[in-house]
N, C-alpha and C. Protein backbone atom coordinates (compact mmCIF):
# COMPACT_ATOMS: atom_id res chain seq x y z
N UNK A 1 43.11 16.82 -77.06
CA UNK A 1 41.97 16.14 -77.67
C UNK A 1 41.51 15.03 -76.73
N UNK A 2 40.15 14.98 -76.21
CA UNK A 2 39.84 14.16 -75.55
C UNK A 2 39.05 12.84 -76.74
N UNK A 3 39.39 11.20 -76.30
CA UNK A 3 39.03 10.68 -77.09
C UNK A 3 38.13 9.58 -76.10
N UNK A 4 36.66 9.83 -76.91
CA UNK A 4 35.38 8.99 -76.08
C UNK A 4 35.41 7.96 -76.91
N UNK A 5 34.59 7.07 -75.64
CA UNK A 5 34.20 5.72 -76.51
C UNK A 5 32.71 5.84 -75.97
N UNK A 6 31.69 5.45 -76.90
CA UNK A 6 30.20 5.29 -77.24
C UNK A 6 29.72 3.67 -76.58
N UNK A 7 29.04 3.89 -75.53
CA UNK A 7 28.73 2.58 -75.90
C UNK A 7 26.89 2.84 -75.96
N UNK A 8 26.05 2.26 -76.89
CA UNK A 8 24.47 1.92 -77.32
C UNK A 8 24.93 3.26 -78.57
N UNK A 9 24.44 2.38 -79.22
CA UNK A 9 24.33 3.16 -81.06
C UNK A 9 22.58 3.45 -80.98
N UNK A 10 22.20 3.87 -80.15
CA UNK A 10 20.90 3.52 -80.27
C UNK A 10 20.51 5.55 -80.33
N UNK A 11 18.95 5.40 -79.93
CA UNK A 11 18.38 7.18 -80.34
C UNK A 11 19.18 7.89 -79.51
N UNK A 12 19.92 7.92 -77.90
CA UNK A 12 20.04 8.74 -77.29
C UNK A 12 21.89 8.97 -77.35
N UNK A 13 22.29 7.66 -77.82
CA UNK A 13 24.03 7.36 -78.41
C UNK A 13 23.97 8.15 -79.53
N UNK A 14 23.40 8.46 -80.74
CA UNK A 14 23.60 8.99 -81.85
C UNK A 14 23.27 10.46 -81.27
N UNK A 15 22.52 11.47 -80.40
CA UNK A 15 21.97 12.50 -79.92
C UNK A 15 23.80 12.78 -79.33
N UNK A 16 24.15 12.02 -78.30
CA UNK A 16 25.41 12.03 -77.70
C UNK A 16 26.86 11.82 -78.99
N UNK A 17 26.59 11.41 -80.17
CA UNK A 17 27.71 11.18 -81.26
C UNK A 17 27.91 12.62 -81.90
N UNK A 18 26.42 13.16 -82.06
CA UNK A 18 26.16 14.27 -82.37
C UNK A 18 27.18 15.20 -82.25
N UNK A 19 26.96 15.26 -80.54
CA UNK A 19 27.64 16.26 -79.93
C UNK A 19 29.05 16.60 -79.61
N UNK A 20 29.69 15.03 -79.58
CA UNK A 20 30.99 15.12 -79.54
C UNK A 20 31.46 15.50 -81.32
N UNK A 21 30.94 14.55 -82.12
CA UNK A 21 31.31 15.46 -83.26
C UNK A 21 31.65 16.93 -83.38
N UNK A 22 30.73 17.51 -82.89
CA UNK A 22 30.47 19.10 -83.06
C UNK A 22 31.56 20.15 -82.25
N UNK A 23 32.43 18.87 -81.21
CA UNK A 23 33.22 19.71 -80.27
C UNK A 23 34.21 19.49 -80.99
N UNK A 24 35.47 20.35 -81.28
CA UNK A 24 36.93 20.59 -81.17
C UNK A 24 37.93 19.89 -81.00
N UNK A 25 37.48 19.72 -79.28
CA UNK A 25 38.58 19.39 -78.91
C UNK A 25 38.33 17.99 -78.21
N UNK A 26 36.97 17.09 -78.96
CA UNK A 26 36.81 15.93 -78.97
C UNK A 26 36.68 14.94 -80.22
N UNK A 27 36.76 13.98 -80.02
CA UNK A 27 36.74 12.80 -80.95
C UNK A 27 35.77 11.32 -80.49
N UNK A 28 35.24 11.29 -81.03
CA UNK A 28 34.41 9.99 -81.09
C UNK A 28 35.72 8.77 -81.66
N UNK A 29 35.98 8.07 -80.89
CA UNK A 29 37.29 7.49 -81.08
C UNK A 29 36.70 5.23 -81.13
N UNK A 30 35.64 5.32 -80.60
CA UNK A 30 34.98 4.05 -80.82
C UNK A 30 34.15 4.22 -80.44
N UNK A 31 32.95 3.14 -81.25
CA UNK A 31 31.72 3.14 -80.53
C UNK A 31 31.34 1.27 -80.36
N UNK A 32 30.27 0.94 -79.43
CA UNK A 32 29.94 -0.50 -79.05
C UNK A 32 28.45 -0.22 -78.90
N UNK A 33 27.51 -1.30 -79.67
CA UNK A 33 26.48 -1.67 -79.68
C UNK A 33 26.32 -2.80 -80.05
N UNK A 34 25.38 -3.74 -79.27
CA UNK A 34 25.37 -5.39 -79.49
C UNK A 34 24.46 -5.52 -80.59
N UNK A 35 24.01 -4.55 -81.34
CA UNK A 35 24.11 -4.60 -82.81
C UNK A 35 24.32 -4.19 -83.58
N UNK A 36 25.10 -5.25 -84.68
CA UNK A 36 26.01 -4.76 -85.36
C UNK A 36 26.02 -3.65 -86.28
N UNK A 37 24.40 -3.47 -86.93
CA UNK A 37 24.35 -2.58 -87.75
C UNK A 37 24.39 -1.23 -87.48
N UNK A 38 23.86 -1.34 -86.19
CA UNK A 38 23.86 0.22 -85.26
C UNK A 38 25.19 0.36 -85.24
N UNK A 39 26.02 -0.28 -84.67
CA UNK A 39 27.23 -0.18 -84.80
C UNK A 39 27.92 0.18 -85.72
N UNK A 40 28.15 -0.48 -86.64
CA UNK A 40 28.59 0.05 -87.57
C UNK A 40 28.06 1.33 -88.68
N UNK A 41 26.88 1.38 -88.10
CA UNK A 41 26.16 2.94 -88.82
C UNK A 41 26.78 4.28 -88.29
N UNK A 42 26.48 4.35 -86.76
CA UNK A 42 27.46 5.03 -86.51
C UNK A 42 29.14 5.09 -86.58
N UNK A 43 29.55 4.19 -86.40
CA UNK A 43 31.18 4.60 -86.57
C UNK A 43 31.42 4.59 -87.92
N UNK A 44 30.75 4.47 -89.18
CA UNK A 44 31.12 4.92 -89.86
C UNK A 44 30.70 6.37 -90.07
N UNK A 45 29.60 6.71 -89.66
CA UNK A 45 29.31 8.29 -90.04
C UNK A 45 30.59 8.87 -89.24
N UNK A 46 30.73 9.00 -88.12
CA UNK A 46 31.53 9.95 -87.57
C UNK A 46 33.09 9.55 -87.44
N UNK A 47 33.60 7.85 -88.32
CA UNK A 47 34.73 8.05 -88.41
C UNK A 47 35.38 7.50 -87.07
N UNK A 48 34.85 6.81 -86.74
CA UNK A 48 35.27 6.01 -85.37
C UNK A 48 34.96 4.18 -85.36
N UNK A 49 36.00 3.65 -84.90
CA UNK A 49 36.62 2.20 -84.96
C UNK A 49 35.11 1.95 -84.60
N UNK A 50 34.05 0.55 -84.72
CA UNK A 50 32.90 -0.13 -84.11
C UNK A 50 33.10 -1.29 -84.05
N UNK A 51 32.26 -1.74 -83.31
CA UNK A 51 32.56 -3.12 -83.05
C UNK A 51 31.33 -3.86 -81.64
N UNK A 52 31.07 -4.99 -81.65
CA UNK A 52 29.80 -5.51 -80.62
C UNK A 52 30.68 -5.94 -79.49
N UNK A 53 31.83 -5.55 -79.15
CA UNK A 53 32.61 -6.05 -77.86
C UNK A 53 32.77 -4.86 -76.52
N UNK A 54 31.90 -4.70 -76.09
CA UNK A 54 31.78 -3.99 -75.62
C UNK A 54 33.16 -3.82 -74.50
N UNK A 55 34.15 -5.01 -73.92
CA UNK A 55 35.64 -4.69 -73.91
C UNK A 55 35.94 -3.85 -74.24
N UNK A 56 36.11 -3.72 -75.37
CA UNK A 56 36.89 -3.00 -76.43
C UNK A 56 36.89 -1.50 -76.48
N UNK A 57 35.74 -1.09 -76.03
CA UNK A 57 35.70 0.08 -75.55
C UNK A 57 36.35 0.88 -74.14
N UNK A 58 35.90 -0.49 -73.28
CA UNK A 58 35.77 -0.11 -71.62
C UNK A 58 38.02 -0.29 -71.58
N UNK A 59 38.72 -1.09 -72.49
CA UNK A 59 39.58 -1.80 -72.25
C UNK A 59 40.53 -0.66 -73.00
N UNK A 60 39.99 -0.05 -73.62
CA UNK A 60 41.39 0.54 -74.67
C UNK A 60 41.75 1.58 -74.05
N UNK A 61 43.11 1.45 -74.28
CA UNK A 61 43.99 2.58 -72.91
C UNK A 61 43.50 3.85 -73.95
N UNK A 62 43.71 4.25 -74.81
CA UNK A 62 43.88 5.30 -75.75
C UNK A 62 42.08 5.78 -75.80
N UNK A 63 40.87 5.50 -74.85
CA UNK A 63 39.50 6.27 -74.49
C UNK A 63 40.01 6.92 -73.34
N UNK A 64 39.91 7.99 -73.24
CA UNK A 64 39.82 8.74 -72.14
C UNK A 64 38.64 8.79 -71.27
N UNK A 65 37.23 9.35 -72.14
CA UNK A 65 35.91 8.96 -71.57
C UNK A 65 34.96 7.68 -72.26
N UNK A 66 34.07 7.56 -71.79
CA UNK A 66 32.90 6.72 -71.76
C UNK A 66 31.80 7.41 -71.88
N UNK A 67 31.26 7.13 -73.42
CA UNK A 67 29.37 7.49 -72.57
C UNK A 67 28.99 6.14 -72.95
N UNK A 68 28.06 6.16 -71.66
CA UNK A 68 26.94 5.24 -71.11
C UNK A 68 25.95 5.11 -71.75
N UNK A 69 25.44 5.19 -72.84
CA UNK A 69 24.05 5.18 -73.43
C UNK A 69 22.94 4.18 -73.84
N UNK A 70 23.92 2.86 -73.16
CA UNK A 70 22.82 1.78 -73.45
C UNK A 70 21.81 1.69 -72.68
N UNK A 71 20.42 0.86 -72.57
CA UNK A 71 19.62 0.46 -71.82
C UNK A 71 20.18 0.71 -70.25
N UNK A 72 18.74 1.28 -69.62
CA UNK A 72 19.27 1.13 -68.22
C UNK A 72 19.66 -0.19 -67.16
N UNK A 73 19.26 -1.01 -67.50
CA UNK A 73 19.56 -2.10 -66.70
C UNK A 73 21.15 -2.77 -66.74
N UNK A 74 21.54 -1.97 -67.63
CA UNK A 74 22.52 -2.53 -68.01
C UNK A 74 23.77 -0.94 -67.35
N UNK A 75 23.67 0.10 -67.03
CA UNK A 75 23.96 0.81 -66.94
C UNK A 75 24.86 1.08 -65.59
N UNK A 76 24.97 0.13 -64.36
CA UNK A 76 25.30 0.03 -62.84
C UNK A 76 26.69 -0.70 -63.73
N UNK A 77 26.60 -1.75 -64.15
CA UNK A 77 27.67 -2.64 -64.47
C UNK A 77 29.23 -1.95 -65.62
N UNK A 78 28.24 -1.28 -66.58
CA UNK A 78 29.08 -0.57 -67.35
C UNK A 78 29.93 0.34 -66.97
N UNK A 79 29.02 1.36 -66.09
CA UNK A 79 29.46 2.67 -65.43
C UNK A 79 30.86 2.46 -64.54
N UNK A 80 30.31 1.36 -63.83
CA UNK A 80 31.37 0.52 -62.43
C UNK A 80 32.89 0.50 -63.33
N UNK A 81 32.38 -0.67 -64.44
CA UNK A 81 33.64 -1.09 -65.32
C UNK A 81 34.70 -0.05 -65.70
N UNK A 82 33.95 0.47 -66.48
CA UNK A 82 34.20 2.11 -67.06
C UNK A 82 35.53 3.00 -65.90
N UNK A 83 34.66 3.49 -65.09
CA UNK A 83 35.31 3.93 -64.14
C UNK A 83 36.73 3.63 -63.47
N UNK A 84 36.38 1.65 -62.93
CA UNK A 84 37.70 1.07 -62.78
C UNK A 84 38.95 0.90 -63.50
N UNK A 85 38.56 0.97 -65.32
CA UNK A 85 39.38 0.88 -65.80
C UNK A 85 40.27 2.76 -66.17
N UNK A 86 39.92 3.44 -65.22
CA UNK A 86 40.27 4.39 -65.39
C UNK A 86 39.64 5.72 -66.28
N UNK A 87 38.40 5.44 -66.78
CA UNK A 87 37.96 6.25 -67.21
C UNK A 87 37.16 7.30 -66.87
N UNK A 88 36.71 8.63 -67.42
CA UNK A 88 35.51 8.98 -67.16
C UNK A 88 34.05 8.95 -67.66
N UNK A 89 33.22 9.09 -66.75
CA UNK A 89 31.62 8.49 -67.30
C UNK A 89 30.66 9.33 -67.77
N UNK A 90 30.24 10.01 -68.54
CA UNK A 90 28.75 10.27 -68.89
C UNK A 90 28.10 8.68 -68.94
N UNK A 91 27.03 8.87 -67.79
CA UNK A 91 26.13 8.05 -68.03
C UNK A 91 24.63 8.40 -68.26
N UNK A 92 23.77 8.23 -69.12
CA UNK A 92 22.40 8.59 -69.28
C UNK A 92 22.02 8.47 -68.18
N UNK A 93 20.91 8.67 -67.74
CA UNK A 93 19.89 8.62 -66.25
C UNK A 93 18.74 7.49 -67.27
N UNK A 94 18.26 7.00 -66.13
CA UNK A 94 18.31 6.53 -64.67
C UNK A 94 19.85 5.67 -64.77
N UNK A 95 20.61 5.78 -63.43
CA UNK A 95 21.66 4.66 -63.35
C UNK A 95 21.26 3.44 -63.30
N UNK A 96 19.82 3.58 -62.57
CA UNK A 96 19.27 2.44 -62.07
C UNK A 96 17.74 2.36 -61.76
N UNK A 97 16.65 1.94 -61.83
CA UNK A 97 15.47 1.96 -61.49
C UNK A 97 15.18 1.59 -60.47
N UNK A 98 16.71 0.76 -59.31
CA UNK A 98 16.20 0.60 -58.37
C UNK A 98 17.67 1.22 -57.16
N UNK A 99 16.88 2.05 -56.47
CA UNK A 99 18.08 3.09 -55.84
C UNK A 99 18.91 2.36 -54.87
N UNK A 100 18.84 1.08 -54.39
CA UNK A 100 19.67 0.44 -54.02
C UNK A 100 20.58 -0.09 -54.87
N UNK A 101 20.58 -0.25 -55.82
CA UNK A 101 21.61 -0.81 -56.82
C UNK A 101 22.53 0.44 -57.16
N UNK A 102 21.75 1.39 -57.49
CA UNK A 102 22.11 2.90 -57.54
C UNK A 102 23.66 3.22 -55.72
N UNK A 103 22.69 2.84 -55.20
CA UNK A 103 23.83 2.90 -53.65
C UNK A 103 25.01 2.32 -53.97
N UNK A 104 24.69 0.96 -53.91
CA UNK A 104 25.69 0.19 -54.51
C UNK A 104 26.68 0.15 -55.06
N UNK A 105 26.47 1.05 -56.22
CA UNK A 105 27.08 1.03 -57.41
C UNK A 105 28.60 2.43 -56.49
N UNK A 106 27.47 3.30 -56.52
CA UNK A 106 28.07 4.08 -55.84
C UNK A 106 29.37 4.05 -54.76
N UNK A 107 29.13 2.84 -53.19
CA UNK A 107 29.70 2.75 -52.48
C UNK A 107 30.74 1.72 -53.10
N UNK A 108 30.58 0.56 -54.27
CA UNK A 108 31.84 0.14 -54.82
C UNK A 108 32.37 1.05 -55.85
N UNK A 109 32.53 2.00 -56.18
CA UNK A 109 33.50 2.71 -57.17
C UNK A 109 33.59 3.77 -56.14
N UNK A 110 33.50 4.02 -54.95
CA UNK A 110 34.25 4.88 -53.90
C UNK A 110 34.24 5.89 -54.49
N UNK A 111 35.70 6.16 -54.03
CA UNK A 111 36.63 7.96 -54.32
C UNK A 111 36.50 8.08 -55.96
N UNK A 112 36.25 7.10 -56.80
CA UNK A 112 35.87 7.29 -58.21
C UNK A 112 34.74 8.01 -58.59
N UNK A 113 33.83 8.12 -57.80
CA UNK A 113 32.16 8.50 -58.33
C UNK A 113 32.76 9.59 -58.88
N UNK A 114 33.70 11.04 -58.34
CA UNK A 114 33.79 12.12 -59.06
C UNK A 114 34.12 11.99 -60.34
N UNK A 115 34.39 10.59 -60.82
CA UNK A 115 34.23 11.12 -62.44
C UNK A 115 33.53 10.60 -63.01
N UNK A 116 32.39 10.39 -62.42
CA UNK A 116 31.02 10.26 -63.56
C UNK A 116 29.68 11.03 -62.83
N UNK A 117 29.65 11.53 -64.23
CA UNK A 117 28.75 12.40 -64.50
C UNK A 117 27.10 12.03 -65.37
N UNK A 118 26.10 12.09 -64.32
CA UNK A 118 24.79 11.57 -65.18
C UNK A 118 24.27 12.76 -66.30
N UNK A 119 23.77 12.23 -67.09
CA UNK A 119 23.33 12.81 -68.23
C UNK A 119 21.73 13.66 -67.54
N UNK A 120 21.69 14.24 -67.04
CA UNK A 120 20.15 14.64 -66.76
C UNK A 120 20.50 16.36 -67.06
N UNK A 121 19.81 16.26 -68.49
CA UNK A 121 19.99 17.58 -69.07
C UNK A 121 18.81 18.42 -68.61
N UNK A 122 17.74 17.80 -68.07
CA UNK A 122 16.72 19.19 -67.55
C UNK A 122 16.87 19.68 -66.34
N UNK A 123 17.57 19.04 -65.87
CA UNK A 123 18.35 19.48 -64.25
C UNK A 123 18.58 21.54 -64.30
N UNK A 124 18.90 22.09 -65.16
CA UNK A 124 19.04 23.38 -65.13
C UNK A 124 18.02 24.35 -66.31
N UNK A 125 17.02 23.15 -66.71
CA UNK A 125 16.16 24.07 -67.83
C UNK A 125 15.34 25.02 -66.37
N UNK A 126 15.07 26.37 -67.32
CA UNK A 126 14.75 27.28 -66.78
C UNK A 126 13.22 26.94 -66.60
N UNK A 127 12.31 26.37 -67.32
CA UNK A 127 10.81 26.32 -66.78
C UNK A 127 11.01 24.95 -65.72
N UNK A 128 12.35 24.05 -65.32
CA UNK A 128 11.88 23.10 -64.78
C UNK A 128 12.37 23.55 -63.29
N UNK A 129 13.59 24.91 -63.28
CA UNK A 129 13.34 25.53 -62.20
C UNK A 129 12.62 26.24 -61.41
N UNK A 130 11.55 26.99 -62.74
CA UNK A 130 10.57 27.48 -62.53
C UNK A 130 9.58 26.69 -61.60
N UNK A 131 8.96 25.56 -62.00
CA UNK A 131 8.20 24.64 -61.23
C UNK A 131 8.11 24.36 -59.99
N UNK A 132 9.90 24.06 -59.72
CA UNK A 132 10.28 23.37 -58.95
C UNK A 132 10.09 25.20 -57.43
N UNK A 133 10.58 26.59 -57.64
CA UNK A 133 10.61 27.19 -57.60
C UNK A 133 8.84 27.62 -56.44
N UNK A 134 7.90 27.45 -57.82
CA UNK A 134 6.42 27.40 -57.60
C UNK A 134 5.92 26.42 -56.64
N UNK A 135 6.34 25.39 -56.66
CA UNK A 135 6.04 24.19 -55.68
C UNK A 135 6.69 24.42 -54.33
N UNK A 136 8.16 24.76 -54.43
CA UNK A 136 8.45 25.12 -52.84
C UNK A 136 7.88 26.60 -52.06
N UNK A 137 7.46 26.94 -53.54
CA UNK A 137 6.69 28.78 -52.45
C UNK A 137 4.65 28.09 -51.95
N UNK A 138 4.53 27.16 -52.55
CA UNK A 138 3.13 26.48 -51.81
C UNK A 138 1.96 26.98 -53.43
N UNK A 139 2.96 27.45 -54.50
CA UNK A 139 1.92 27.70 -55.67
C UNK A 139 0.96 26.39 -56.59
N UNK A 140 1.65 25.25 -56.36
CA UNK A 140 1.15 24.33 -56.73
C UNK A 140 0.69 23.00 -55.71
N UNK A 141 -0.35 22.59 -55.90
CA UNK A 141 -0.68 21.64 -54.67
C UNK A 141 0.57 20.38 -54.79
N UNK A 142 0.54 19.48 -53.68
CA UNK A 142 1.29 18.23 -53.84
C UNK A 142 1.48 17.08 -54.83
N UNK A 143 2.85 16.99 -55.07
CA UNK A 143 2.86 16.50 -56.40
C UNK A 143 3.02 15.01 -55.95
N UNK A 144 2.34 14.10 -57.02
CA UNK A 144 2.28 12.52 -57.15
C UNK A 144 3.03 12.03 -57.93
């Protein structure tokens, strides 16, 4: 049983609560949002410890993973934390809005990056390969 910790109770954290619910051989095991009610809305639906300390998540030996789902600006710092303390990352996309911070982030968590994983679910939809597909055969003019 793998046991995640949630951090943002927010539209794209509850989409992500969803899903671990629905798996087996996972558990929604805490969630963290710096508000409280979000917080506690979700961990009570799905049965998982809440709380606004976002520590508490990144710190507890007994999370195996992390998702990342708060605001992006906030998302370089978490991910980093996350990671160091031994975990693994789903993090939503963007890491960062600005790709040097994105570098950054990257070149301090080293030989760690392999365990985080960005959330960019259209990465393999079939019309967005399609596009992408059309644009490198010269079917669509230059994109802005």
């Amino acid at each position: 049983m793998v046991r995640l910790g949630l951090i943002g109770c927010g539209r794209i954290g509850r989409v992500h609560a969803d899903s671990v619910d629905v798996h087996p051989r996972a558990q929604l095991a805490r969630v963290y949002d710096p508000f409280e009610t979000a917080a506690r809305e979700v961990g009570e639906q799905f049965g998982a410890e809440w709380g606004t300390d976002v520590d508490a998540v990144i710190s507890d030996p007994s999370i195996d993973a992390v998702i990342v789902a708060s605001p992006t600006p906030t998302h370089v710092d978490l991910l980093t934390r996350a990671v160091q303390a031994g975990k693994a990352v789903l993090c939503e996309k963007p890491i960062d809005l600005d790709i040097a911070r994105v570098d950054a982030c990257r070149a301090e968590i080293g030989a760690l990056a392999d365990r985080v994983m960005v959330g960019f679910n259209r990465r393999f939809d079939p019309s967005f390969r399609d596009i992408r597909a059309r644009v490198q055969a010269g079917e669509v003019g230059p994109l802005e």
